[in-house]
N, C-alpha and C. Protein backbone atom coordinates (compact mmCIF):
# COMPACT_ATOMS: atom_id res chain seq x y z
N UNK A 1 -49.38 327.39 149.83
CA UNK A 1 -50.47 327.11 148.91
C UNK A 1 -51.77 327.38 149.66
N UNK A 2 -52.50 327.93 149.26
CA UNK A 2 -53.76 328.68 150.00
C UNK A 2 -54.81 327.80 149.04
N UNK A 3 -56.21 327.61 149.99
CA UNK A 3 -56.89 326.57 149.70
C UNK A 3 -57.35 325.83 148.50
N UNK A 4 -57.86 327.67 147.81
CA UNK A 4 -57.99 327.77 146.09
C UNK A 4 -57.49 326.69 145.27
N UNK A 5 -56.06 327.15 145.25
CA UNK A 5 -55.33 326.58 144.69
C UNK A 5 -54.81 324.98 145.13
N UNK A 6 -54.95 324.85 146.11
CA UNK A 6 -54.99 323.34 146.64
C UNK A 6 -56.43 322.69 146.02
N UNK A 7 -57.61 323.53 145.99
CA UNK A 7 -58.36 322.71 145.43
C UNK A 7 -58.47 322.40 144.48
N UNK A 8 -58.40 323.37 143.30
CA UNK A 8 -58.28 323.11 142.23
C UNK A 8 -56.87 322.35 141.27
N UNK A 9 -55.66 322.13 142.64
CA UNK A 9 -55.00 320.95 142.01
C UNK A 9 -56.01 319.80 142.52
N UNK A 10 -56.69 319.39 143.09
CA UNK A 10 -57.14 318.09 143.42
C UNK A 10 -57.95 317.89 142.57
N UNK A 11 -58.70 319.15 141.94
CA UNK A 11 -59.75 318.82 141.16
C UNK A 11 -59.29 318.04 139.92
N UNK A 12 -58.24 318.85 139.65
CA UNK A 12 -57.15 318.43 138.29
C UNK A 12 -57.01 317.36 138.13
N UNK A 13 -56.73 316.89 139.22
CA UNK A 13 -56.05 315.59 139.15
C UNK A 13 -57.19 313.97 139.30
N UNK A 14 -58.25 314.88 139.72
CA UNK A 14 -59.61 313.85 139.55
C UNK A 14 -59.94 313.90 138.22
N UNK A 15 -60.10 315.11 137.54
CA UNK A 15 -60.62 315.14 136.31
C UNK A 15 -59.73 314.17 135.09
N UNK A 16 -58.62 314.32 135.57
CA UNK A 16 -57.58 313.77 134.55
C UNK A 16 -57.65 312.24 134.88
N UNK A 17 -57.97 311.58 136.14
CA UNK A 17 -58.00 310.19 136.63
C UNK A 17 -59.39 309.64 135.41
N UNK A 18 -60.54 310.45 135.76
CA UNK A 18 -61.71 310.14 135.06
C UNK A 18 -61.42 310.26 133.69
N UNK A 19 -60.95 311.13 133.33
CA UNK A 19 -60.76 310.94 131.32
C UNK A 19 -59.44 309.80 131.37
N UNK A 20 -58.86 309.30 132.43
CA UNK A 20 -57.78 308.82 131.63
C UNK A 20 -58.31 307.61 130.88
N UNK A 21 -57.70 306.89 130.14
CA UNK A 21 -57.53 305.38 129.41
C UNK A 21 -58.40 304.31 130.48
N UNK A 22 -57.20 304.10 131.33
CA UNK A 22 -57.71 303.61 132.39
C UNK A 22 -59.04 303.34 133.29
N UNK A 23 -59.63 304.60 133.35
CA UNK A 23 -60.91 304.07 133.93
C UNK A 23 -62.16 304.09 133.11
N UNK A 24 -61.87 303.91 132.22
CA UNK A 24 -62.80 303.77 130.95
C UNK A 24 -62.58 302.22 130.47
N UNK A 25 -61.38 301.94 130.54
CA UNK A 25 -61.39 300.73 130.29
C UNK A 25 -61.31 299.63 131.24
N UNK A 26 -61.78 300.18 132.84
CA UNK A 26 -61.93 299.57 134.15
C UNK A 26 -63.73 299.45 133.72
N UNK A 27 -64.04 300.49 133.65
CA UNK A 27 -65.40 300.23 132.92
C UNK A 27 -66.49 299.14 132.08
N UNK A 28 -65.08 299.14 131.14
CA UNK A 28 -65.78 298.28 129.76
C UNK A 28 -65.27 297.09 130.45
N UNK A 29 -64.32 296.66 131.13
CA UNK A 29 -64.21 295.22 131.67
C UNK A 29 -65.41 295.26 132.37
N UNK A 30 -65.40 296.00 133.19
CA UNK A 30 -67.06 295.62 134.35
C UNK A 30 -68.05 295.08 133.94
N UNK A 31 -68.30 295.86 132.68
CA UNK A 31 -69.51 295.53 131.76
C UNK A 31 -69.17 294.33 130.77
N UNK A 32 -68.25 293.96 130.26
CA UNK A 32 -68.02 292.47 130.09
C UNK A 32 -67.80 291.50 130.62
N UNK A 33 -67.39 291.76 132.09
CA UNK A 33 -67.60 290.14 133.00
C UNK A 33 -69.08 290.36 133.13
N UNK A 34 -70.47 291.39 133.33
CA UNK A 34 -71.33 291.35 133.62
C UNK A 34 -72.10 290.58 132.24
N UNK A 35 -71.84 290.89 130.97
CA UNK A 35 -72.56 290.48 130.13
C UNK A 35 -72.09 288.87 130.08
N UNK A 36 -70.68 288.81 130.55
CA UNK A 36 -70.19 287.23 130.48
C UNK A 36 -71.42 286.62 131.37
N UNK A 37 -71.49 286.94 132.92
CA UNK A 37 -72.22 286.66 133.77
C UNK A 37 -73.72 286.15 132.93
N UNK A 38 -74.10 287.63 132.23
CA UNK A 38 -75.20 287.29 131.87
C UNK A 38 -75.82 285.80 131.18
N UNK A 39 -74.81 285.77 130.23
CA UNK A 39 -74.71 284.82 128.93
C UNK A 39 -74.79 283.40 129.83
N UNK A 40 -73.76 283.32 131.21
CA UNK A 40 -73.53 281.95 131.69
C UNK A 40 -74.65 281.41 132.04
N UNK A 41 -75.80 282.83 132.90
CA UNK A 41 -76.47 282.21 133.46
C UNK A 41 -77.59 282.06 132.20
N UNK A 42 -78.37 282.44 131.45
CA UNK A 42 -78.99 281.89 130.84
C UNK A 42 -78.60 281.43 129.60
N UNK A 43 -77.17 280.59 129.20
CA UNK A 43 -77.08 279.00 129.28
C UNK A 43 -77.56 278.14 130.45
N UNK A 44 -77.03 278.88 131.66
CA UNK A 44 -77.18 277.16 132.88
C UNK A 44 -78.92 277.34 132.30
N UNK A 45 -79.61 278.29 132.41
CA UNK A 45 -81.25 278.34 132.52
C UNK A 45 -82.26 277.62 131.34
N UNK A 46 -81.08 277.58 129.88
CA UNK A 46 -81.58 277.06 128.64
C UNK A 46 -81.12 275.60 129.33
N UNK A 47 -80.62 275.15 129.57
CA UNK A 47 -80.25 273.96 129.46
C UNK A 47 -81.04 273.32 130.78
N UNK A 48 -81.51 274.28 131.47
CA UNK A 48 -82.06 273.28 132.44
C UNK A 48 -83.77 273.61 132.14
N UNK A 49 -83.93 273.98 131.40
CA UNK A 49 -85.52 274.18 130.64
C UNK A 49 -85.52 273.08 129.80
N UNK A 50 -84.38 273.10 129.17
CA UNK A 50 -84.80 271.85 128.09
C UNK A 50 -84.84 270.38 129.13
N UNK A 51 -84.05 270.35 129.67
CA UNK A 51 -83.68 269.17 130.01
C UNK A 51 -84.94 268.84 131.25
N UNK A 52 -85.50 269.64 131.67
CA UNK A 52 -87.05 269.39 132.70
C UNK A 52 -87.96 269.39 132.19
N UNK A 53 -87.99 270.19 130.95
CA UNK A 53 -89.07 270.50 130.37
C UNK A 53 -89.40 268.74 128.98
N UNK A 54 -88.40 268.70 128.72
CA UNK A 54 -88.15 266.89 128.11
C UNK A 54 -88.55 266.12 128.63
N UNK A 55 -87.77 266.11 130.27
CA UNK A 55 -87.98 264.91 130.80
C UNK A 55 -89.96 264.90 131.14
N UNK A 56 -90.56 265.84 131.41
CA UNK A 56 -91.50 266.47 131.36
C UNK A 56 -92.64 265.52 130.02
N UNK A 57 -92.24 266.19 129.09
CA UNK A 57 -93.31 265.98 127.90
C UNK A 57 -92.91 263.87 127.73
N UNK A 58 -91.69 263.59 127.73
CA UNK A 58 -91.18 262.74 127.77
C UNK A 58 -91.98 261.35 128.72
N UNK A 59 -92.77 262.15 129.66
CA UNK A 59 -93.27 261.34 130.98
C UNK A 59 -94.68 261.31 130.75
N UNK A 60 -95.28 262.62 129.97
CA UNK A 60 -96.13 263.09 129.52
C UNK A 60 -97.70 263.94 130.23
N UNK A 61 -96.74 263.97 131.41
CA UNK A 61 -97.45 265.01 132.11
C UNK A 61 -96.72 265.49 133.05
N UNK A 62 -97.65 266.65 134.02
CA UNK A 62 -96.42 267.33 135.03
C UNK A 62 -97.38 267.75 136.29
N UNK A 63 -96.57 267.85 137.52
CA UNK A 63 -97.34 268.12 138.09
C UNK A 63 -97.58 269.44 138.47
N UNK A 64 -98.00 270.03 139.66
CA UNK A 64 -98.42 271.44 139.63
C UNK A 64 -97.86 271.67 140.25
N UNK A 65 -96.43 271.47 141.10
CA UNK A 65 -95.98 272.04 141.82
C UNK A 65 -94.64 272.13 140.76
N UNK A 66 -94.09 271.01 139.86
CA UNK A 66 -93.33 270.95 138.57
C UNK A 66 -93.63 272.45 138.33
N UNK A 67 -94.67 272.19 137.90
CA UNK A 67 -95.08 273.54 136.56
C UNK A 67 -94.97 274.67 137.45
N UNK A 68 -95.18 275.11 138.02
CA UNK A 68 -95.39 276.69 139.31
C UNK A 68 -93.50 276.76 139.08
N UNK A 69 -92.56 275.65 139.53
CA UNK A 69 -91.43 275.93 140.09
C UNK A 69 -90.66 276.43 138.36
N UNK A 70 -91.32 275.75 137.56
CA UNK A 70 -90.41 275.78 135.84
C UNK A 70 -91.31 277.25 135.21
N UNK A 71 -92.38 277.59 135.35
CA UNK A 71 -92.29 278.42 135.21
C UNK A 71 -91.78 279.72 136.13
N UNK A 72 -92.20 279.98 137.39
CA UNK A 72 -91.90 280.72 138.08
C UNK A 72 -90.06 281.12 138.32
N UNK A 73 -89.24 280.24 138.52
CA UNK A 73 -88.03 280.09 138.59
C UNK A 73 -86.87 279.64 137.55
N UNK A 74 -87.78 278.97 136.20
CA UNK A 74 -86.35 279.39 134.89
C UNK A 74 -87.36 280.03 133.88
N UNK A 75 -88.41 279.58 133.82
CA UNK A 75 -88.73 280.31 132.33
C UNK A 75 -88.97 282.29 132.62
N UNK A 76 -89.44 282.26 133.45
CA UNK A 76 -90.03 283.50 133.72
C UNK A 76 -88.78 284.49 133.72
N UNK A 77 -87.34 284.12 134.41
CA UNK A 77 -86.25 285.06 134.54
C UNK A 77 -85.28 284.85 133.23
N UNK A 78 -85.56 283.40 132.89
CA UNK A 78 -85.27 283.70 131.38
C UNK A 78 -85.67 284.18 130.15
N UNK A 79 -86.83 284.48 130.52
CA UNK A 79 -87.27 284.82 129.24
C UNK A 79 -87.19 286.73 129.24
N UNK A 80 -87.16 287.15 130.80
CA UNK A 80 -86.98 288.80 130.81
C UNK A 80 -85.36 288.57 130.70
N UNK A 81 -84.33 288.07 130.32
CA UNK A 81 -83.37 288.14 130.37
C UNK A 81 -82.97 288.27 128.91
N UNK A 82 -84.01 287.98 127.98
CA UNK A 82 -84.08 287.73 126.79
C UNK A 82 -83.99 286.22 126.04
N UNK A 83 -83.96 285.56 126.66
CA UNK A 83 -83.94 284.14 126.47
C UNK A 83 -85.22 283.66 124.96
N UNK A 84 -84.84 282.96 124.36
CA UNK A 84 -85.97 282.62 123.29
C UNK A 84 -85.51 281.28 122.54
N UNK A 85 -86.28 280.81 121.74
CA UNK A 85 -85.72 279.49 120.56
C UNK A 85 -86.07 278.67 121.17
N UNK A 86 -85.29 277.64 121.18
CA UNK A 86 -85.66 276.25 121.46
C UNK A 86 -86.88 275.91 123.01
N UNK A 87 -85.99 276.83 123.98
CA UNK A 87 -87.10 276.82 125.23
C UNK A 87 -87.90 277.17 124.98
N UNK A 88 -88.44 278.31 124.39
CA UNK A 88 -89.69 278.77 123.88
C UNK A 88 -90.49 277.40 123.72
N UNK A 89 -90.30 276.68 122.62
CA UNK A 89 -90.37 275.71 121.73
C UNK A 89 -90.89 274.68 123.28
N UNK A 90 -90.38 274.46 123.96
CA UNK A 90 -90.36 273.35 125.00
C UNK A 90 -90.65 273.74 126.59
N UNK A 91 -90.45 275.14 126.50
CA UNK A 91 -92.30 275.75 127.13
C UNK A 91 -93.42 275.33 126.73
N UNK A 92 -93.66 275.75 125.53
CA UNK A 92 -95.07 275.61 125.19
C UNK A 92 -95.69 274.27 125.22
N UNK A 93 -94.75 273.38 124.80
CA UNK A 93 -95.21 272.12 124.63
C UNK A 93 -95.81 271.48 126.38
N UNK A 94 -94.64 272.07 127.70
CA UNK A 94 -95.10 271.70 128.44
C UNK A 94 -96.51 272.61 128.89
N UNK A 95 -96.73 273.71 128.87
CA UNK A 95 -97.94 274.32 128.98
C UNK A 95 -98.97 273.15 128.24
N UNK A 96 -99.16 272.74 126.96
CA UNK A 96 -99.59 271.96 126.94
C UNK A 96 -99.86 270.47 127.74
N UNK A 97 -99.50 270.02 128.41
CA UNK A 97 -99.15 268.51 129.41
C UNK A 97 -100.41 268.97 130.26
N UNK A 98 -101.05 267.58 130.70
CA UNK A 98 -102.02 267.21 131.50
C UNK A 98 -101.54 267.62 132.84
N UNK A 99 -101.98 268.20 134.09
CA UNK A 99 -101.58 268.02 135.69
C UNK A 99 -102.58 266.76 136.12
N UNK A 100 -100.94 266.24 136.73
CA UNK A 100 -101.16 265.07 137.76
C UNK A 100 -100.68 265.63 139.02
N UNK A 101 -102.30 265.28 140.22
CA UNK A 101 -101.65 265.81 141.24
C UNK A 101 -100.42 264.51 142.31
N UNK A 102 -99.66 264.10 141.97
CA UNK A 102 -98.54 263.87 142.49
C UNK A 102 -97.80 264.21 143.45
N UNK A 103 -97.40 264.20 144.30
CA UNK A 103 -96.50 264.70 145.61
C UNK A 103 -95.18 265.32 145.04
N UNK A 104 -94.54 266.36 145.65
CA UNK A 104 -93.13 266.67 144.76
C UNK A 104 -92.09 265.81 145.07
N UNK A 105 -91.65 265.09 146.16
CA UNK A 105 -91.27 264.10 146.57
C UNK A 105 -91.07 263.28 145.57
N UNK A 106 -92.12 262.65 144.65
CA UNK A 106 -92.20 261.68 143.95
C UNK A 106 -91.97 262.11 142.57
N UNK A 107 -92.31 263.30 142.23
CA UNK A 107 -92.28 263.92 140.77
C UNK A 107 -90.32 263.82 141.11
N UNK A 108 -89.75 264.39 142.04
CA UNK A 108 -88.45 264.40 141.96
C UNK A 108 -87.76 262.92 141.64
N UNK A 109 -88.32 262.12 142.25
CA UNK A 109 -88.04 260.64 141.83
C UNK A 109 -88.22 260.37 139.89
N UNK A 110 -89.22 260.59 139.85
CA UNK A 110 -89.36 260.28 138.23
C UNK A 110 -88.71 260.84 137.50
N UNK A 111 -88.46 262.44 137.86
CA UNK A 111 -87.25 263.35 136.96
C UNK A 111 -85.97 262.65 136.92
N UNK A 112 -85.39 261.87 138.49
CA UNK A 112 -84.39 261.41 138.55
C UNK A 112 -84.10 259.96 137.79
N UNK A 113 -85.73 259.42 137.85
CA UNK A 113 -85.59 258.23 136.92
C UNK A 113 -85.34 258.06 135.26
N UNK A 114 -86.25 259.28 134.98
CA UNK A 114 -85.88 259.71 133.34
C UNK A 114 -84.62 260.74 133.05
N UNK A 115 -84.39 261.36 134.22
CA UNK A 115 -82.42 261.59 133.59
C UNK A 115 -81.27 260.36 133.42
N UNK A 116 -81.56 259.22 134.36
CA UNK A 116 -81.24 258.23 134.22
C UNK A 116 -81.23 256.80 133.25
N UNK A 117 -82.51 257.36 132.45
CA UNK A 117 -82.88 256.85 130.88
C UNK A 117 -82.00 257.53 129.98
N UNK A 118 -82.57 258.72 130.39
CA UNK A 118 -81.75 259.33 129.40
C UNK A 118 -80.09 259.06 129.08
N UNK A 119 -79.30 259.00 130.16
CA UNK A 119 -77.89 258.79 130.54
C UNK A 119 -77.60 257.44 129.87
N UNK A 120 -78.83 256.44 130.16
CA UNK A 120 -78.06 255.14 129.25
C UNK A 120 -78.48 255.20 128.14
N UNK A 121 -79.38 255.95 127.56
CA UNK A 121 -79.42 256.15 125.95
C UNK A 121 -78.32 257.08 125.15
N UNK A 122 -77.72 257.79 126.12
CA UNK A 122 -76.94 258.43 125.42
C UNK A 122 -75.70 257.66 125.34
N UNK A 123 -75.18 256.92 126.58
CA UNK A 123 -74.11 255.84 126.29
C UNK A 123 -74.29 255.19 125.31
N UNK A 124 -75.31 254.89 124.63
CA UNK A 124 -75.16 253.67 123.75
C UNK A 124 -74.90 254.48 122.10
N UNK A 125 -75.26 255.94 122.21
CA UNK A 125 -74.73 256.23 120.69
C UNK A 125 -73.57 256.32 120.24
């Protein structure tokens, strides 16, 4: 078998790998664990907007290192991710909230104190 023809079986046999079934549908899985991926993470990102952004309006102000980290780190990558509705909704409201300058230290304490409200109000329904 002289090279030619050695190459052009290899070629054959690439070309036929690429059209087969198979790597087309190695493909479309890729791209559905990625869109799965997508979806998971902005749920975890809706749910942790609402739930900071609550405890937030809930307290009725925020501080500025709060606000820099909620916008900069969930709203901002959720919202180019396509994210919208309810966070939208509970963005804005915190854009609205007074800044208290507060230590983050302590803002973390109060978040932890009003998830902890929250937790026994929900036991009791």
């Amino acid at each position: 078998m002289d090279a030619g023809n050695w190459l052009a079986s290899v070629l054959t046999v690439v070309v036929a790998l690429a059209a087969s079934g198979g790597f087309w549908t190695w493909l479309s899985k890729r791209d559905t664990r990625k869109s799965a991926t997508t979806q998971l993470l902005l749920g975890l990102a809706h749910d942790r907007i609402i739930f900071l952004g609550m405890s937030y309006i809930d307290r009725g102000w925020v501080t500025k290192d709060e606000y820099e980290d909620f916008v900069k780190y969930l709203w901002i990558p959720y919202s180019e991710f396509g994210g919208n509705g309810l966070a939208e909704k509970v963005k804005n409201e915190v854009d609205k909230l007074p800044m208290q300058g507060v230590h983050k230290n302590n803002s973390i304490r109060l978040v932890k104190e009003s998830d902890e409200r929250y937790r026994a109000s929900s036991d009791g329904e």
